[in-house]
Protein backbone atom coordinates (compact mmCIF):
# COMPACT_ATOMS: atom_id res chain seq x y z
CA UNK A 1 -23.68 -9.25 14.77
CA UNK A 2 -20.18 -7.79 15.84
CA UNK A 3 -20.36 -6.59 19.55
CA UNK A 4 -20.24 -2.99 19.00
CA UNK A 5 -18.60 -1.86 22.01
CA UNK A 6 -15.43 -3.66 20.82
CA UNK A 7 -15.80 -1.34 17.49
CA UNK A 8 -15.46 1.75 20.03
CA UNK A 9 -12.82 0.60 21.74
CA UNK A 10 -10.90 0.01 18.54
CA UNK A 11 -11.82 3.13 16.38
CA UNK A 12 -10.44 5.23 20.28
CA UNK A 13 -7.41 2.88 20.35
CA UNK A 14 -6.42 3.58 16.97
CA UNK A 15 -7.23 7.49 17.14
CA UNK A 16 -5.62 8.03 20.87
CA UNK A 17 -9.02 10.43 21.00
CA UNK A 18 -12.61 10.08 21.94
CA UNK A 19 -13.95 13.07 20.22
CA UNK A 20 -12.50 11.82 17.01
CA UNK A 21 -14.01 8.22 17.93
CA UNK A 22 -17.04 9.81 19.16
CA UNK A 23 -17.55 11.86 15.44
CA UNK A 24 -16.07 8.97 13.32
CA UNK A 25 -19.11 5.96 15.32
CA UNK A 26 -21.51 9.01 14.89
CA UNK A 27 -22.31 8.63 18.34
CA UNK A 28 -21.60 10.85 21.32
CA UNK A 29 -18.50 11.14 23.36
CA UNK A 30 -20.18 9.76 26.65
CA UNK A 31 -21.32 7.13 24.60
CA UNK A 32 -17.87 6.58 23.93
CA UNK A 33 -16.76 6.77 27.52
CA UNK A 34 -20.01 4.24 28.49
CA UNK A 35 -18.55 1.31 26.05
CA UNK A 36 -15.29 1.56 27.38
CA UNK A 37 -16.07 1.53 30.71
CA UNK A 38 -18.47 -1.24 30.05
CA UNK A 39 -15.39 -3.23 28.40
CA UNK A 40 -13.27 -2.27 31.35
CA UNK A 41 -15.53 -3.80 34.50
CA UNK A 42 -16.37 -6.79 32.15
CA UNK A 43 -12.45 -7.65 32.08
CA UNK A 44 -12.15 -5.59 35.28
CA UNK A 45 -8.89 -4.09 34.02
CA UNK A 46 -8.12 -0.10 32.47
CA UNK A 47 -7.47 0.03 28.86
CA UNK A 48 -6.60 3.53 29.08
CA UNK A 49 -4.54 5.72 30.78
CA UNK A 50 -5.17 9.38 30.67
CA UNK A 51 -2.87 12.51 31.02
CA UNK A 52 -5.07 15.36 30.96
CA UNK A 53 -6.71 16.06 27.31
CA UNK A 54 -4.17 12.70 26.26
CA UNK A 55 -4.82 9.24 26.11
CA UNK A 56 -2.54 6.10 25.95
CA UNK A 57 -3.48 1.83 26.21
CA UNK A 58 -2.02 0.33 28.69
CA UNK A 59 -0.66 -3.05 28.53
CA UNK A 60 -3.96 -4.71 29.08
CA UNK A 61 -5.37 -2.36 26.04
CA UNK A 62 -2.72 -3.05 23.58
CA UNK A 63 -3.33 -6.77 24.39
CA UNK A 64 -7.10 -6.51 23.60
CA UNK A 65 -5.79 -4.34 20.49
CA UNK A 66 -4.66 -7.17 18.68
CA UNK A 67 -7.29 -9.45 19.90
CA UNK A 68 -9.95 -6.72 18.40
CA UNK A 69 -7.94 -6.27 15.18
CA UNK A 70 -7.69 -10.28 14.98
CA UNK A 71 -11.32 -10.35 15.48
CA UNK A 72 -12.24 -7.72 12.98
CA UNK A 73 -10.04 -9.57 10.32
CA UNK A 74 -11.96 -12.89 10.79
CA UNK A 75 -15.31 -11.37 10.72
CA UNK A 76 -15.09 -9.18 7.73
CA UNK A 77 -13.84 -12.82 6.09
CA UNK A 78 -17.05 -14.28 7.71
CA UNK A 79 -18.90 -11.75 5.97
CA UNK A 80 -17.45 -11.94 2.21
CA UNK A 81 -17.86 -15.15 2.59
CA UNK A 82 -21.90 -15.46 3.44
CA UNK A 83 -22.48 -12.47 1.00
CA UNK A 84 -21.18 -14.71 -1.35
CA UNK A 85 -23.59 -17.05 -1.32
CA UNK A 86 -26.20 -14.73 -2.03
CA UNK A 87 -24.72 -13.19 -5.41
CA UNK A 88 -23.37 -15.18 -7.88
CA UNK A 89 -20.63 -13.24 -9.89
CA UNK A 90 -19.50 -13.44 -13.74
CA UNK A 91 -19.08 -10.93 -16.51
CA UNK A 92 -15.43 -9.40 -17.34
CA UNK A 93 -13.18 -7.13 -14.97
CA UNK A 94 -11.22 -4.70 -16.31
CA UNK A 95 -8.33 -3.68 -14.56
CA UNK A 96 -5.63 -1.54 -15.31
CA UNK A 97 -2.14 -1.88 -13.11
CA UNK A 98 1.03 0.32 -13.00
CA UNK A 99 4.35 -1.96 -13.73
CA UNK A 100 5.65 -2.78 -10.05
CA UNK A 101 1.62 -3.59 -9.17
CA UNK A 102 0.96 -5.95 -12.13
CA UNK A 103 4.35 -7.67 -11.94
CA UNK A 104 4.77 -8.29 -8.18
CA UNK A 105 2.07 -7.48 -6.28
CA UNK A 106 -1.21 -8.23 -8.81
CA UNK A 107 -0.36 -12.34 -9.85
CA UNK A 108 -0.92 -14.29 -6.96
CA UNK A 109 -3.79 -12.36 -6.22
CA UNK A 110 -5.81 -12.71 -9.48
CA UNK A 111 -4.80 -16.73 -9.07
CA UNK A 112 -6.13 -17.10 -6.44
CA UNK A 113 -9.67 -14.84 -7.32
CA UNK A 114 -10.22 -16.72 -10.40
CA UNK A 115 -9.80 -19.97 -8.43
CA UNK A 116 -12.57 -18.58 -5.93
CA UNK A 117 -14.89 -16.75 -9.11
CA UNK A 118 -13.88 -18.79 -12.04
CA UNK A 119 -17.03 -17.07 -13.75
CA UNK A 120 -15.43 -13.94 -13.90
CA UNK A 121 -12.93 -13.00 -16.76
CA UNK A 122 -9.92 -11.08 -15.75
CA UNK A 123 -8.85 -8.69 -18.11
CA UNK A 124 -5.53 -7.04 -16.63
CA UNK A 125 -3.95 -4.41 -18.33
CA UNK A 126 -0.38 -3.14 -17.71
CA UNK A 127 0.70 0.64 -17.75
CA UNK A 128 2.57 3.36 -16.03
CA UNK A 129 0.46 5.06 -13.24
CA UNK A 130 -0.29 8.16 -15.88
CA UNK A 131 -1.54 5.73 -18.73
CA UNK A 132 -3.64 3.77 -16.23
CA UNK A 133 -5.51 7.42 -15.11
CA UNK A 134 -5.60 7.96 -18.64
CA UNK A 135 -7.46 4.62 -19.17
CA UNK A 136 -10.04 5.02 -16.65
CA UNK A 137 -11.03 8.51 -17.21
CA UNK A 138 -11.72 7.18 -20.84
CA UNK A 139 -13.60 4.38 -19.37
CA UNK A 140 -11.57 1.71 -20.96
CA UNK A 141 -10.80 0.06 -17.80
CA UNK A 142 -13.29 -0.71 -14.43
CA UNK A 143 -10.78 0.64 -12.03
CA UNK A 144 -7.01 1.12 -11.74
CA UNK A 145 -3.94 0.01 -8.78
CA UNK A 146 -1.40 2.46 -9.33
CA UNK A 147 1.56 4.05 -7.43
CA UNK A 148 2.78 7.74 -6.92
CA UNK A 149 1.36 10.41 -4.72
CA UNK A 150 -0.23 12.50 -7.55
CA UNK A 151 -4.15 12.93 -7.63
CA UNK A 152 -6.76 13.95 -10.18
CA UNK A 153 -10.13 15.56 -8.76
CA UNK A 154 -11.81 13.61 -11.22
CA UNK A 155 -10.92 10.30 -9.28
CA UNK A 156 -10.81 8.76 -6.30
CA UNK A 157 -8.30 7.35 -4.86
CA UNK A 158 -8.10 4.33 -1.51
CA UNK A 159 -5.05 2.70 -0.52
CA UNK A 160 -4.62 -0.43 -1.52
CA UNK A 161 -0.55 -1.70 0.34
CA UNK A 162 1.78 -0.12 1.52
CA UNK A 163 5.25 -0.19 -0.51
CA UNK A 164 8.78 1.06 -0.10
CA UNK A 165 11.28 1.90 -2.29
CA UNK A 166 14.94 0.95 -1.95
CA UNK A 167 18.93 1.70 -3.53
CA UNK A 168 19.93 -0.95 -4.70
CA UNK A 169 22.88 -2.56 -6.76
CA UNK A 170 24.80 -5.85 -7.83
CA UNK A 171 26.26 -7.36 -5.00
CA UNK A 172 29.79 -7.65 -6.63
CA UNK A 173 29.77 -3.90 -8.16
CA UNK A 174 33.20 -2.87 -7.11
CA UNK A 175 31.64 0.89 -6.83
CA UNK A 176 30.58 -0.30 -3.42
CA UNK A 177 32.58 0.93 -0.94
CA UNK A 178 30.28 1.09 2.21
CA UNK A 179 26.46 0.14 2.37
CA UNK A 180 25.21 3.81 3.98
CA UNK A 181 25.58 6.96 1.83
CA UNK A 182 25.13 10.24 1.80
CA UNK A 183 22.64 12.36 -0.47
CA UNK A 184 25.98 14.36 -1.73
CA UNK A 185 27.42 10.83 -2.05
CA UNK A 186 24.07 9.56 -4.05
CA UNK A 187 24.63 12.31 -6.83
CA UNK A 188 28.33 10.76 -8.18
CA UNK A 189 26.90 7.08 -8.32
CA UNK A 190 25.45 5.81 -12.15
CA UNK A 191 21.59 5.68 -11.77
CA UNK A 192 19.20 4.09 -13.82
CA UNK A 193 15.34 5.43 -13.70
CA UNK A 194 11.90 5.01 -14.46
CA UNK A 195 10.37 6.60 -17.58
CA UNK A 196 8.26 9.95 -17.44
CA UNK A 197 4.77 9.34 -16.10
CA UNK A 198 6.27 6.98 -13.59
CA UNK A 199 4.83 6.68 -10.29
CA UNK A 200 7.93 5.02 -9.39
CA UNK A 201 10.03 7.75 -10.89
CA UNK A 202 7.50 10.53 -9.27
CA UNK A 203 8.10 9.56 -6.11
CA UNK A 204 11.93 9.65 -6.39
CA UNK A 205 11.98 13.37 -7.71
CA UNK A 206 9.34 14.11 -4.88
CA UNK A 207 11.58 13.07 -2.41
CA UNK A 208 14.68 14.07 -3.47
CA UNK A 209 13.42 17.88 -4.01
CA UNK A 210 12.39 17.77 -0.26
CA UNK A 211 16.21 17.23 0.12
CA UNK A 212 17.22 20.13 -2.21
CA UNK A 213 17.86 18.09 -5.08
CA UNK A 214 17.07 18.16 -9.07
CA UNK A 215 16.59 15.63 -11.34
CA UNK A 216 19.44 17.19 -13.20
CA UNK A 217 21.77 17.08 -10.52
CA UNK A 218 21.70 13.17 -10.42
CA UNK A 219 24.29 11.28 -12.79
CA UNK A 220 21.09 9.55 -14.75
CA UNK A 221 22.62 7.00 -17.18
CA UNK A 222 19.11 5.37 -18.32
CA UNK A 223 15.95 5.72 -17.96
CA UNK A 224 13.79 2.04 -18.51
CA UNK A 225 10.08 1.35 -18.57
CA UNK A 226 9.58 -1.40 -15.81
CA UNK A 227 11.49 -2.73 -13.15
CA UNK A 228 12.03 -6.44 -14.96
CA UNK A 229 14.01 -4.17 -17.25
CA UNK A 230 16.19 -2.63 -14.77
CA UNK A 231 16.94 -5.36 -12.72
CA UNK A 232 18.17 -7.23 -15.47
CA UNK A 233 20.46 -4.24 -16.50
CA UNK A 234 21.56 -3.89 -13.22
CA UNK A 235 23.00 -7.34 -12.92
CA UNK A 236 25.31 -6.27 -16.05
CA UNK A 237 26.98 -3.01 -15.45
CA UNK A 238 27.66 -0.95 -11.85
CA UNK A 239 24.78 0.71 -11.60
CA UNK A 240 22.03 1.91 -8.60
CA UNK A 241 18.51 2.14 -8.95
CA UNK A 242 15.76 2.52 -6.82
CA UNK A 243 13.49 -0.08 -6.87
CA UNK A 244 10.17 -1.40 -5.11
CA UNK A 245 11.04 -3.67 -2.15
CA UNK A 246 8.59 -6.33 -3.40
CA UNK A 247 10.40 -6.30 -6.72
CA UNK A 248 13.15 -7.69 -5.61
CA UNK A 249 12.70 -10.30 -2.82
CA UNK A 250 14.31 -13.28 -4.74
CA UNK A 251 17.25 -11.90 -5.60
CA UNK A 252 18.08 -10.34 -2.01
CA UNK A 253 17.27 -14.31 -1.01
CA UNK A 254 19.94 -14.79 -3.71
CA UNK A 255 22.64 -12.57 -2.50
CA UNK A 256 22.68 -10.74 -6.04
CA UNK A 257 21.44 -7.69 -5.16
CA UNK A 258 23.10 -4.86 -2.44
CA UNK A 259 20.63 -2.19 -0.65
CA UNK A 260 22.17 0.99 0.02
CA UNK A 261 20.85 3.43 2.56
CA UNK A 262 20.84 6.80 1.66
CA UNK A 263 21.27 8.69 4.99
CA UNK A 264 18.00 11.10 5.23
CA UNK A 265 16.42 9.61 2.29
CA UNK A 266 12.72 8.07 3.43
CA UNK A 267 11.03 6.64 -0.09
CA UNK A 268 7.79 4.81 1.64
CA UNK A 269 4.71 5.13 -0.46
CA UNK A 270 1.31 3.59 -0.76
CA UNK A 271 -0.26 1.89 -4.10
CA UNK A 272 -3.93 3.40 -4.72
CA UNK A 273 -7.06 1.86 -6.34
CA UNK A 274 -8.54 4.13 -8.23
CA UNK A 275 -11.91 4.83 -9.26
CA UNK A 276 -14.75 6.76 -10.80
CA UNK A 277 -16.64 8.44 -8.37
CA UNK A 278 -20.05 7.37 -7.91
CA UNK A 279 -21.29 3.62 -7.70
CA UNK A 280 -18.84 1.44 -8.96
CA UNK A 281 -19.44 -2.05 -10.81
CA UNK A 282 -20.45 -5.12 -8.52
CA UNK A 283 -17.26 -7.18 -10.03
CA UNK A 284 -15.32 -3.90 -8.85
CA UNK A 285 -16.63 -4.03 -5.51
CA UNK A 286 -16.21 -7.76 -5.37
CA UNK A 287 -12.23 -8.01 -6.37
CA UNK A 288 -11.57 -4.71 -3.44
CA UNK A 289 -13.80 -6.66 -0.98
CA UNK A 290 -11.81 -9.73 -1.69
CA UNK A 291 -8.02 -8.02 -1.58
CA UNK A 292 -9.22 -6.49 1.66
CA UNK A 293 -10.52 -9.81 2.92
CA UNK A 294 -8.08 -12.11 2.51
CA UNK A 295 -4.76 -10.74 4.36
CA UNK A 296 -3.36 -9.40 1.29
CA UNK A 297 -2.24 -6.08 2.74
């Protein structure tokens, strides 16, 4: 139903290239180049400017970017929402969620799913990202949101939002002296930290050792198993910890909590679903397709 030239121009807007459009539509490239130019004597404007082998939008094309992205959003809604009149869904989900996922992120979500599918049964089970790959490999969960950058073979793994992770202290901890730091700097400061198996705490030590820096060379005075944990520890003593942006929204609204840059420091991550590979469970397919369809990214 979706006019596909508008899919071409999107997938070449996105990619800046029209042999990777060309091989990701599974068409040709002057296929490619007939949409757009279709697209550009219909609005009689150029979408594209071209430098040789490079490509860039012009204003006109980043404009009809968003339209296109706008569009796409409101038609893959338009078609959850017919499908689901077709199927109707019940039976029990399984899911299994890392901390920061099923205290932050996972909540609203599954409210507002059961409101939608009140014949399916939410069972949501909480775990570090380790456990939860643990869990699914033994089949004692449908599928898994985790965070951390490691993978297994054995599963596969799709992005599910985008996260990043912050420094971050009381507000009235007189160890603050300026709110930018050095890494040198980072090492003398009290830090609290995930426990072992940690996504949270893998993608600390990840980063860290891209900087030249050991676990052991940090002044570590706890380690704690969630974030809830940590945030309340951190409101009693003059600590720093590194915590998940969209763990601690309230309290920066509050004033009780202090980021601190770390100069050179970039902790941006993604949270995964993850999966058995092969065909997954309808109920599976249904919760993705409705995460995906309803702005929650």
């Amino acid at each position: 139903m979706f006019d596909f030239r508008l899919q071409v121009f999107h997938t070449v807007a996105k990619r800046l290239n029209f042999t990777k459009a060309a091989a990701e539509l599974y068409i040709t490239q002057p296929a490619v180049t007939k949409h757009i130019r279709e697209i550009e004597n219909h609005f009689k404007v150029r979408l594209f400017e071209r430098n040789g082998t490079k490509i860039r939008l012009t204003s006109a094309g980043e404009t009809l970017l968003q339209y296109t992205e706008q569009l796409f959003s409101v038609y893959r809604n338009l078609e959850f929402e017919m499908h689901n009149f077709t199927e109707k869904q019940k039976g029990t989900l399984r899911i299994g969620a890392s901390t920061t996922v099923a205290q932050y992120i996972l909540p609203p979500i599954l409210a507002r799913f059961h409101q939608k599918f009140d014949h399916v049964q939410v069972v949501l089970t909480t775990s570090n990202t380790e456990q939860v790959e643990m869990a699914l490999q033994k089949k004692e969960i449908d599928f898994g949101i985790i965070e951390g950058s490691s993978k297994s073979s054995a599963l596969k793994y799709t992005t599910f939002l985008s996260d990043e992770l912050v420094l971050v202290t009381r507000s009235n901890n007189p160890l603050i002296k300026k709110l930018s730091i050095t890494v040198e700097e980072l090492k003398k400061l009290p830090l609290l930290l995930r426990e072992p198996g940690s996504g949270t705490l893998e993608v600390i030590v990840q980063a860290l050792r891209g900087l030249g820096i050991s676990p052991a060379q940090l002044k570590i005075e706890m380690q704690l198993a969630s974030s809830e944990s940590m945030k309340l520890y951190l409101l009693n003593c003059n600590c720093f910890a590194f915590l998940s942006k969209h763990a601690i929204i309230k309290e920066l609204a509050r004033n009780e909590y202090s980021v601190i840059e770390v100069k050179g420091l970039q902790l941006k991550r993604s949270f995964f679903y993850i999966q058995q590979h092969g065909q997954q469970s309808p109920l599976t397919d249904l919760f993705i397709r409705y995460a995906a369809h309803h702005n929650l990214k």
